[in-house]
N, C-alpha and C. Protein backbone atom coordinates (compact mmCIF):
# COMPACT_ATOMS: atom_id res chain seq x y z
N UNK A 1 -45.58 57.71 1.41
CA UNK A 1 -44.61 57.15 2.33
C UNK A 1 -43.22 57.09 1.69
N UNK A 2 -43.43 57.09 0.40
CA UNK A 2 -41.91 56.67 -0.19
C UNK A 2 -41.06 58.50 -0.44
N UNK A 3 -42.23 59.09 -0.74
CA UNK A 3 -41.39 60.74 -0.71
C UNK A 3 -41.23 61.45 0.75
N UNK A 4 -41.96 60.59 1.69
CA UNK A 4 -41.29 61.01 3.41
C UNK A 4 -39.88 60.08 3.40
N UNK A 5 -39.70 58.83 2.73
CA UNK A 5 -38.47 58.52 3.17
C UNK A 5 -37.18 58.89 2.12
N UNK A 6 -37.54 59.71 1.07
CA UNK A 6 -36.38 60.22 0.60
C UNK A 6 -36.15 61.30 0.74
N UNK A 7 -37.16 62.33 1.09
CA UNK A 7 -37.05 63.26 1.64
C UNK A 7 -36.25 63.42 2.78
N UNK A 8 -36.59 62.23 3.77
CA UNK A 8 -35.34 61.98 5.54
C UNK A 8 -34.48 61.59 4.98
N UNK A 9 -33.87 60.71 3.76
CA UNK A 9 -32.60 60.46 3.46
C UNK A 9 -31.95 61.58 3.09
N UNK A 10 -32.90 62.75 2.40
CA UNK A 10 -31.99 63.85 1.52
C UNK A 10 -31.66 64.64 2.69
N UNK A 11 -32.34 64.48 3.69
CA UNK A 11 -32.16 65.55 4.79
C UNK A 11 -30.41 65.20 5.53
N UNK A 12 -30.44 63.98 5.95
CA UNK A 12 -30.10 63.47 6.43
C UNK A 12 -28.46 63.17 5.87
N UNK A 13 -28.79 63.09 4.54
CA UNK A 13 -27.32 63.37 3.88
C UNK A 13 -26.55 64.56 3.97
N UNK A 14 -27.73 65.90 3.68
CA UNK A 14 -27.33 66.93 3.92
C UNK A 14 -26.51 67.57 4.96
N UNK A 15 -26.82 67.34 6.56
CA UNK A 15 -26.66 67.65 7.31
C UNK A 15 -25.03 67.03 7.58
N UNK A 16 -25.02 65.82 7.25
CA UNK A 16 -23.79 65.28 6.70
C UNK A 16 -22.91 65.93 6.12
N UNK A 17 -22.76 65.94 5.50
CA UNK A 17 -22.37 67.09 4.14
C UNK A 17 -21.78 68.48 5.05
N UNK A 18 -22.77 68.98 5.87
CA UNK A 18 -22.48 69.85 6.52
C UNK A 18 -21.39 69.93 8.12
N UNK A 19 -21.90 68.79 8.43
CA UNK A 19 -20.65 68.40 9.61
C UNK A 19 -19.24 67.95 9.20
N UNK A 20 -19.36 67.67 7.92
CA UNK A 20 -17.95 66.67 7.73
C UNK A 20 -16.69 68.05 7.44
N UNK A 21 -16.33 69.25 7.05
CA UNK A 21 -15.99 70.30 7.17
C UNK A 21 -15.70 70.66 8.61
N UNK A 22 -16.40 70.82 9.49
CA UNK A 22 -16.23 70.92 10.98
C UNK A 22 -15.58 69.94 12.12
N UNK A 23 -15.68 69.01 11.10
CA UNK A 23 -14.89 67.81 12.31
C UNK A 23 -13.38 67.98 11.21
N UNK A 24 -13.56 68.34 10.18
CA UNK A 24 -11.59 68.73 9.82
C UNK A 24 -10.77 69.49 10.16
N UNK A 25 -12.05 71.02 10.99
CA UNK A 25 -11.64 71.91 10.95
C UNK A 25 -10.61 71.92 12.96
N UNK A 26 -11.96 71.35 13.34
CA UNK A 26 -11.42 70.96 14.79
C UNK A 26 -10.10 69.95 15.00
N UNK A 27 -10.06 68.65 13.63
CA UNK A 27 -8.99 67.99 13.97
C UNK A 27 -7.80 68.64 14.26
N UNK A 28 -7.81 69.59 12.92
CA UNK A 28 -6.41 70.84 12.79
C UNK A 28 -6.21 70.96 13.79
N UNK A 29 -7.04 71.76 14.39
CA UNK A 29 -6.77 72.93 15.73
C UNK A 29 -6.95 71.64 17.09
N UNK A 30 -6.51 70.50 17.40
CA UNK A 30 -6.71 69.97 18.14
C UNK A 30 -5.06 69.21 18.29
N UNK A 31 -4.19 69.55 17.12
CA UNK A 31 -3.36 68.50 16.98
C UNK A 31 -3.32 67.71 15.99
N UNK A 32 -4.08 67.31 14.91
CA UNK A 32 -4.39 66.28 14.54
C UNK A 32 -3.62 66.45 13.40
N UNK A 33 -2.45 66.99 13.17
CA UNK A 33 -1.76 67.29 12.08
C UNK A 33 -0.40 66.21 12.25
N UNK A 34 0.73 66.05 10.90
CA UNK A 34 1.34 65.37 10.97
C UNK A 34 2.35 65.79 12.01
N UNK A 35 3.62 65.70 12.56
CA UNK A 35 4.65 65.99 12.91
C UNK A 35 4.90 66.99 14.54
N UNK A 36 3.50 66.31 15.35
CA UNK A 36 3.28 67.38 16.33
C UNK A 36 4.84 66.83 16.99
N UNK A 37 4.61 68.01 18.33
CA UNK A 37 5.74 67.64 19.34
C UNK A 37 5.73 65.91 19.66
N UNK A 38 4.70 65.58 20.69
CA UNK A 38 4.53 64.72 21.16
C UNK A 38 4.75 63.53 20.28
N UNK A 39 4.41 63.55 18.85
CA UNK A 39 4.85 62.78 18.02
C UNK A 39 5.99 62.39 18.00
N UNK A 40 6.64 63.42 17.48
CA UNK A 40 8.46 63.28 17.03
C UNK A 40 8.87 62.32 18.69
N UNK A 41 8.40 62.90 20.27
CA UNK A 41 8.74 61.97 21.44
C UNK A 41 8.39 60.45 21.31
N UNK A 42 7.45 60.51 20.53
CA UNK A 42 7.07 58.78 20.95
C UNK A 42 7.69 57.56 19.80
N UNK A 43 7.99 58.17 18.69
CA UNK A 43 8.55 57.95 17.65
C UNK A 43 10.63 57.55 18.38
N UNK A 44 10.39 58.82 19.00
CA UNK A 44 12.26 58.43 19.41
C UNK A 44 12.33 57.30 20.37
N UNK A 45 11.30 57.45 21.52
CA UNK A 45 11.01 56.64 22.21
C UNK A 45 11.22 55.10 21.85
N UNK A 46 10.57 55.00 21.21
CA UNK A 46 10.42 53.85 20.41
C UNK A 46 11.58 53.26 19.64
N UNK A 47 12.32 53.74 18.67
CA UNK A 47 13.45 53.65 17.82
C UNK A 47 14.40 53.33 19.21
N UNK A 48 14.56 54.11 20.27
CA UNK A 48 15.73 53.91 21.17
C UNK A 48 15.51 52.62 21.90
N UNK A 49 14.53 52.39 22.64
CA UNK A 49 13.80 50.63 23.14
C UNK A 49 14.32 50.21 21.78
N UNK A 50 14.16 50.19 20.69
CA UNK A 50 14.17 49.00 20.05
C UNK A 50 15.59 48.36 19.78
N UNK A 51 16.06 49.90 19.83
CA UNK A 51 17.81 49.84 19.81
C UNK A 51 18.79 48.82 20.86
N UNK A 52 17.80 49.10 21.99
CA UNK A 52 18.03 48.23 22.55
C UNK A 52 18.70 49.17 24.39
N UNK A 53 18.46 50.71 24.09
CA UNK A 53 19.00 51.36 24.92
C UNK A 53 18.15 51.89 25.97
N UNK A 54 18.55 52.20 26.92
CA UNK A 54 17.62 52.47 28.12
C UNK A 54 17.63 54.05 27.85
N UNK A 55 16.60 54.49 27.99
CA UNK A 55 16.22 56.43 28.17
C UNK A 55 15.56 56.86 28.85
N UNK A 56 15.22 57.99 29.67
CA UNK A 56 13.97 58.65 30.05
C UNK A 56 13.71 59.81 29.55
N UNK A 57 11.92 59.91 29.88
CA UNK A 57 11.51 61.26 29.16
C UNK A 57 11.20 62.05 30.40
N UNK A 58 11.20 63.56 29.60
CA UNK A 58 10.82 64.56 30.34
C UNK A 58 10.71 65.16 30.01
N UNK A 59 9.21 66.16 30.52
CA UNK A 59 8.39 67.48 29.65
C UNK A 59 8.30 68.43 30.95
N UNK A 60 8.61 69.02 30.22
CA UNK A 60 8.44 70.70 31.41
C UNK A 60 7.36 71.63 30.23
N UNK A 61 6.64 72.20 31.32
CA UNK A 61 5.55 73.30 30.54
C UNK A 61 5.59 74.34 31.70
N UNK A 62 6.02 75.64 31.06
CA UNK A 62 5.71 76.53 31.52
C UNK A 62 5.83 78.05 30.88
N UNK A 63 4.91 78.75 30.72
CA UNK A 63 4.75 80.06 30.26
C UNK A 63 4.49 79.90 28.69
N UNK A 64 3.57 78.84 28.67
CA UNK A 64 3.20 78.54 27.24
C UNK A 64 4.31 77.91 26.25
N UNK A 65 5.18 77.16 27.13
CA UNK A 65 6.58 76.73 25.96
C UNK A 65 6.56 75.68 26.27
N UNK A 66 6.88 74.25 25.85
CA UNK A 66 6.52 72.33 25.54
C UNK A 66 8.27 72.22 25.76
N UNK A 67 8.91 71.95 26.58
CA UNK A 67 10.38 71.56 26.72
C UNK A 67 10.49 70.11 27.11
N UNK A 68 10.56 69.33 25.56
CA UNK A 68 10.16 68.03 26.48
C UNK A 68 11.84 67.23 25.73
N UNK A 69 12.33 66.56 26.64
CA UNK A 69 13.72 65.59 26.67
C UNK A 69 14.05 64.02 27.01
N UNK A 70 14.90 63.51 26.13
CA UNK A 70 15.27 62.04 26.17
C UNK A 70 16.45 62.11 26.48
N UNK A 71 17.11 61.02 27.40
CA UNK A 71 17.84 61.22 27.92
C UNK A 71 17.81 59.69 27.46
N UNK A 72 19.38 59.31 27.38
CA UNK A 72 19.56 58.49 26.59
C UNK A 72 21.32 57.54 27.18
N UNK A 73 21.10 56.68 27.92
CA UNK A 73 22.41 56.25 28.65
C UNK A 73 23.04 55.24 27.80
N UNK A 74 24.61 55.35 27.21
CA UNK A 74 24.97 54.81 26.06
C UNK A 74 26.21 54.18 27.32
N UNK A 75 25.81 53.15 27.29
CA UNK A 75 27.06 51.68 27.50
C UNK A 75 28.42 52.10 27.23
N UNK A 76 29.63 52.36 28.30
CA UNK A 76 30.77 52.71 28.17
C UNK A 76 31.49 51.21 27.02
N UNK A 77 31.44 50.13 27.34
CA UNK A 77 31.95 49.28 25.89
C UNK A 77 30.96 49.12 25.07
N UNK A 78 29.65 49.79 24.55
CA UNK A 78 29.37 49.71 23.68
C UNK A 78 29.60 50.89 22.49
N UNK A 79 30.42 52.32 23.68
CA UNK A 79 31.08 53.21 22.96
C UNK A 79 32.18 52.86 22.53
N UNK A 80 32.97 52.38 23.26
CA UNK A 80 34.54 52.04 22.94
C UNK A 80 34.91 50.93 22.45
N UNK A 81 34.06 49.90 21.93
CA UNK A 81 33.95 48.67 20.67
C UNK A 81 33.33 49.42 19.29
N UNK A 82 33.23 50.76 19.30
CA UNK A 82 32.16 51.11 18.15
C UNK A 82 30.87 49.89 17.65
N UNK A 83 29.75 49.64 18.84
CA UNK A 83 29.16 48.82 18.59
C UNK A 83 28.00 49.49 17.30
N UNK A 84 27.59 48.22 16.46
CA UNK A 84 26.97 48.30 15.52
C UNK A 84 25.19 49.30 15.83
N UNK A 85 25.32 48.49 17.87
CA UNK A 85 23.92 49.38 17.72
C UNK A 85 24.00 50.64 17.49
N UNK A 86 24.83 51.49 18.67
CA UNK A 86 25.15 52.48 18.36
C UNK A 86 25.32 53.42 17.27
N UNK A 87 25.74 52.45 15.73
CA UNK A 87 25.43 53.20 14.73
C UNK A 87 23.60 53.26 14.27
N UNK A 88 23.16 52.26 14.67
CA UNK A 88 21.91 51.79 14.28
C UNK A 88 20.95 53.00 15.06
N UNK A 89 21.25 52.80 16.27
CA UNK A 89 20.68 54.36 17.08
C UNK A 89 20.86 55.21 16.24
N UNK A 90 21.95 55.72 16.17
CA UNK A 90 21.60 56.97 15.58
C UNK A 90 21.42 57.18 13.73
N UNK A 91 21.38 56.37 13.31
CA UNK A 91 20.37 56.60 11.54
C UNK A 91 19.45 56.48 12.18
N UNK A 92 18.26 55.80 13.21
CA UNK A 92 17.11 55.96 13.52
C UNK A 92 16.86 57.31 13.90
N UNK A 93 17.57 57.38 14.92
CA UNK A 93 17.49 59.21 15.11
C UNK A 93 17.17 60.23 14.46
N UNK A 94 18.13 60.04 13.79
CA UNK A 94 18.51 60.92 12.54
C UNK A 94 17.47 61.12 11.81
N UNK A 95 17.46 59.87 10.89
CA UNK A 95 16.05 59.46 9.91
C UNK A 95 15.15 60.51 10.71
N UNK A 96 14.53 60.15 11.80
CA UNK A 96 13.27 60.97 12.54
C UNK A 96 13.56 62.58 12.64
N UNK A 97 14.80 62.53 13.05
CA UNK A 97 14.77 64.33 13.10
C UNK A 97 15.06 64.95 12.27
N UNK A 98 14.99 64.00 11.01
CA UNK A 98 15.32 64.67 9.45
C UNK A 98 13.50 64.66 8.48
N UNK A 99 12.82 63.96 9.02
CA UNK A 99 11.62 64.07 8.64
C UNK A 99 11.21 65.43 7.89
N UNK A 100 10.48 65.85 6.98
CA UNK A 100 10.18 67.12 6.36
C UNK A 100 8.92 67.52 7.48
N UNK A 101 8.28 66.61 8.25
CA UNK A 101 6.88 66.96 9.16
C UNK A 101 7.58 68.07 10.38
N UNK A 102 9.05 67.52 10.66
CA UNK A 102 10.03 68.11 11.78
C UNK A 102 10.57 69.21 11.43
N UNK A 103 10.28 69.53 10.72
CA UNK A 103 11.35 71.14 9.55
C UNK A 103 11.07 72.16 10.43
N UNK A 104 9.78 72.25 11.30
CA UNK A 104 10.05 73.89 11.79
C UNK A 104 9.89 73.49 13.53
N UNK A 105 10.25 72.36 14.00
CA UNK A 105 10.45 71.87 15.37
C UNK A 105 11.99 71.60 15.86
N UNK A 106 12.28 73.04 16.30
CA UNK A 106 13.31 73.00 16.81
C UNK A 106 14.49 71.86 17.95
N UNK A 107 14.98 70.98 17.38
CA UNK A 107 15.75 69.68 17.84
C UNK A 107 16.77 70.10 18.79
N UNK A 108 17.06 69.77 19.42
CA UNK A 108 19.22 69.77 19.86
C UNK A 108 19.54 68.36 20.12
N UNK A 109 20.74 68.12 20.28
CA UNK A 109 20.97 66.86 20.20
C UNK A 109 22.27 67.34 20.67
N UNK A 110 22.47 66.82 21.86
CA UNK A 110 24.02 66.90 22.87
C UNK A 110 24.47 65.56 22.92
N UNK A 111 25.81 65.37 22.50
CA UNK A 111 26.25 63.86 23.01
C UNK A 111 27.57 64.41 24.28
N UNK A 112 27.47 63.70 25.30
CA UNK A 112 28.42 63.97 26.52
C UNK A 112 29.36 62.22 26.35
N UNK A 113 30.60 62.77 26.53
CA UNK A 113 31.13 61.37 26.85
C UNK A 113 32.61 62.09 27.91
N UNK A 114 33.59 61.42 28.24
CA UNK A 114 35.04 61.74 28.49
C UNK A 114 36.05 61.88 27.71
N UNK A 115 35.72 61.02 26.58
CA UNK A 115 36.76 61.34 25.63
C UNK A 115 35.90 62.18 24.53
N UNK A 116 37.23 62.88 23.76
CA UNK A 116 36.57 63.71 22.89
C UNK A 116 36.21 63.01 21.97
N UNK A 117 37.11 61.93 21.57
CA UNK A 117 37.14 60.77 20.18
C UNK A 117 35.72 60.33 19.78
N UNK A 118 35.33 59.99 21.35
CA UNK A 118 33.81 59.04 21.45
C UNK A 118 32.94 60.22 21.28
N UNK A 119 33.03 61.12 21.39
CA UNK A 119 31.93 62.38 21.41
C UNK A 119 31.88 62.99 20.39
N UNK A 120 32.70 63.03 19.05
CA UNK A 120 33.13 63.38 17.78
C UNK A 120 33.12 62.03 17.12
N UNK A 121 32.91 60.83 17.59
CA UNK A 121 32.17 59.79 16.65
C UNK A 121 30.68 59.58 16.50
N UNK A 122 30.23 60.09 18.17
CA UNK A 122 28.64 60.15 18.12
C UNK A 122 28.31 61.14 16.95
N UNK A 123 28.91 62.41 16.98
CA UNK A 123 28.55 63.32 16.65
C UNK A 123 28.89 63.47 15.51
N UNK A 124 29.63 62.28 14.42
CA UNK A 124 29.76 62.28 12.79
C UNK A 124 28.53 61.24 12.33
N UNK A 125 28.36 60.14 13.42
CA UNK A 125 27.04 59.56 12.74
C UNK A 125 25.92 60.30 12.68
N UNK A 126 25.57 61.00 13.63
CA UNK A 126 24.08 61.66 13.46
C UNK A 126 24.30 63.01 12.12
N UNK A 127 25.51 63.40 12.16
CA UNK A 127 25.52 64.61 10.96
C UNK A 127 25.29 63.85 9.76
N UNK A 128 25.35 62.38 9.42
CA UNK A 128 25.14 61.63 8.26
C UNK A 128 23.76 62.28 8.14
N UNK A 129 22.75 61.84 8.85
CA UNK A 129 21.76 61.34 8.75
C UNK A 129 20.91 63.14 8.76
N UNK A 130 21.46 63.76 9.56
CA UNK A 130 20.91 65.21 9.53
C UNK A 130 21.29 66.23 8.83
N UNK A 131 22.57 65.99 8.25
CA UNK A 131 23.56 67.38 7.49
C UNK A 131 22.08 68.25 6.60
N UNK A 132 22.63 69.33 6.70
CA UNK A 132 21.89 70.33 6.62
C UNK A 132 20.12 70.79 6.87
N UNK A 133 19.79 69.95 7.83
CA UNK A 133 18.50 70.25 8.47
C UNK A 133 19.01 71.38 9.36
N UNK A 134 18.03 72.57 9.26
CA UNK A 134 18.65 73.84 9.90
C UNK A 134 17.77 73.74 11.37
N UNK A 135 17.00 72.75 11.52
CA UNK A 135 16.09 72.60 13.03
C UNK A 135 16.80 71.75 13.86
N UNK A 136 17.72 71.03 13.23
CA UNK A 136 18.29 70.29 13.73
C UNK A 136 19.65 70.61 14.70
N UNK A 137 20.55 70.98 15.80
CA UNK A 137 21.57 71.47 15.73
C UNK A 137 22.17 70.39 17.02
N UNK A 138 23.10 70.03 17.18
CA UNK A 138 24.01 69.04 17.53
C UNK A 138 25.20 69.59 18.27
N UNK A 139 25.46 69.12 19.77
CA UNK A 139 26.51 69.82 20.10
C UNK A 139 27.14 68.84 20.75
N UNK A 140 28.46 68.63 21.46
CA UNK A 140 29.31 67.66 22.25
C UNK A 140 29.87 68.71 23.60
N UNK A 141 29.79 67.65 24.75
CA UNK A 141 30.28 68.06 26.03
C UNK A 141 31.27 67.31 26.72
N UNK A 142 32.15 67.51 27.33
CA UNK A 142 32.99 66.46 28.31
C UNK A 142 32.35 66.15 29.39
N UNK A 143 32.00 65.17 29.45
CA UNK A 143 31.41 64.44 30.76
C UNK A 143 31.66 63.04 31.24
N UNK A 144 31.91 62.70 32.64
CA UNK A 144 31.96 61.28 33.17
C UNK A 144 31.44 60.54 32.43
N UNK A 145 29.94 61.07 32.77
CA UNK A 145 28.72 59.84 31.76
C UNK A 145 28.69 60.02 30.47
N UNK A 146 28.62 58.94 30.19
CA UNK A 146 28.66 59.06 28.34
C UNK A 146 27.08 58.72 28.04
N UNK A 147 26.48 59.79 27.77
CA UNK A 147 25.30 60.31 27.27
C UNK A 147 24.62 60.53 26.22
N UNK A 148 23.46 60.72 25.55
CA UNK A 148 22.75 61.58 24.73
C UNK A 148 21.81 62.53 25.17
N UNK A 149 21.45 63.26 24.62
CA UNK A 149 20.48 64.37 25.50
C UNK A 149 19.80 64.50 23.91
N UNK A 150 18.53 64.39 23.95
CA UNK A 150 17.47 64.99 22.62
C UNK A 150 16.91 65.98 23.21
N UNK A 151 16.31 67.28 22.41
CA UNK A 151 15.60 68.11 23.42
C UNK A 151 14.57 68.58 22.34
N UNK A 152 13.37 69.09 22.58
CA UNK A 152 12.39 69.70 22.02
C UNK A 152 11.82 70.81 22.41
N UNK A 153 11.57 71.92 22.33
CA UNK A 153 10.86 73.10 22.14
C UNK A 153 9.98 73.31 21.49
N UNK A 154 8.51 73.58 22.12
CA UNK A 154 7.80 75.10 21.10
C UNK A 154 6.85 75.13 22.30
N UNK A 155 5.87 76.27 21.80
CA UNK A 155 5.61 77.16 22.13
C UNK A 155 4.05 76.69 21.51
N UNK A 156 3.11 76.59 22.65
CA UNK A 156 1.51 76.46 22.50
C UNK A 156 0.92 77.33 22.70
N UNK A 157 0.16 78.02 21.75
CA UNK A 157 -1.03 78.41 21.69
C UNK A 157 -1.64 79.08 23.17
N UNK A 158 -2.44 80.36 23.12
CA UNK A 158 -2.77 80.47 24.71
C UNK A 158 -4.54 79.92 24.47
N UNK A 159 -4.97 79.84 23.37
CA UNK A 159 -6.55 79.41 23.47
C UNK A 159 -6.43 77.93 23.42
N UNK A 160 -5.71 77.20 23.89
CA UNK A 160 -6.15 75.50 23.93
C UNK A 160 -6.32 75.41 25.10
């Protein structure tokens, strides 16, 4: 009785042994890696609520490409007091889209305002925090609304 039950333990370990390889192999290919898309979204998500700023998201999928965007509505006197959140937003930003997990996830980052001043101040804090991340690229627009726009790209796989 005692060499049937070490015998089912040795079995039993074994088979172990043998699954634990296959459930790493599936995590990979499932996502389960650091720095996915959806990540880097819920991460900004988050940093911007905490900031204290209102945003919405949005994902478009089509022809196998992930186009997903934050949209990000920045307070006309909290631009033109240079409020503290506003700097605080964006080192959070930044920090995140400077991550080494983010290196080959293509970013943009548009700030829209009316004046150029306010749109070339957005756009010196976040170069702090991003200067020379080459995924990263940052542009300014003239617009009524004084804005942020985050955007994300890539491109999935056709066997998932």
């Amino acid at each position: 009785m005692q060499r049937w039950k070490f015998l089912l333990g040795m079995l039993s370990a074994f088979f172990i042994l043998m699954a634990l390889p296959g459930c790493t192999a599936l995590d990979m290919k499932s996502g389960g890696r650091l720095g996915s898309a959806g990540d880097i979204q819920e991460r900004l998500s988050a940093v911007i609520a905490r900031n204290g700023f209102t945003h919405s998201l949005r994902s478009e999928r089509s022809g196998g490409v992930h186009v997903d965007s934050i949209y990000i509505s920045v307070p006309l006197d909290s631009l033109k007091r240079r409020h503290y959140s506003l700097e605080n937003l964006m080192r959070d930003v930044g920090q995140i889209c400077a991550l080494p997990e983010y290196a080959t996830l293509p970013i943009h980052v548009e700030f829209a305002a009316g004046d150029d001043e306010d749109r070339h101040y957005l756009q010196a804090l976040l170069f702090k925090e991003v200067d020379g991340k080459r995924n990263v690229s940052i542009t300014v627009e003239s617009d009524f609304f004084n804005d942020i726009l985050i955007t994300t790209s890539h491109s999935v796989s056709k066997g998932r």
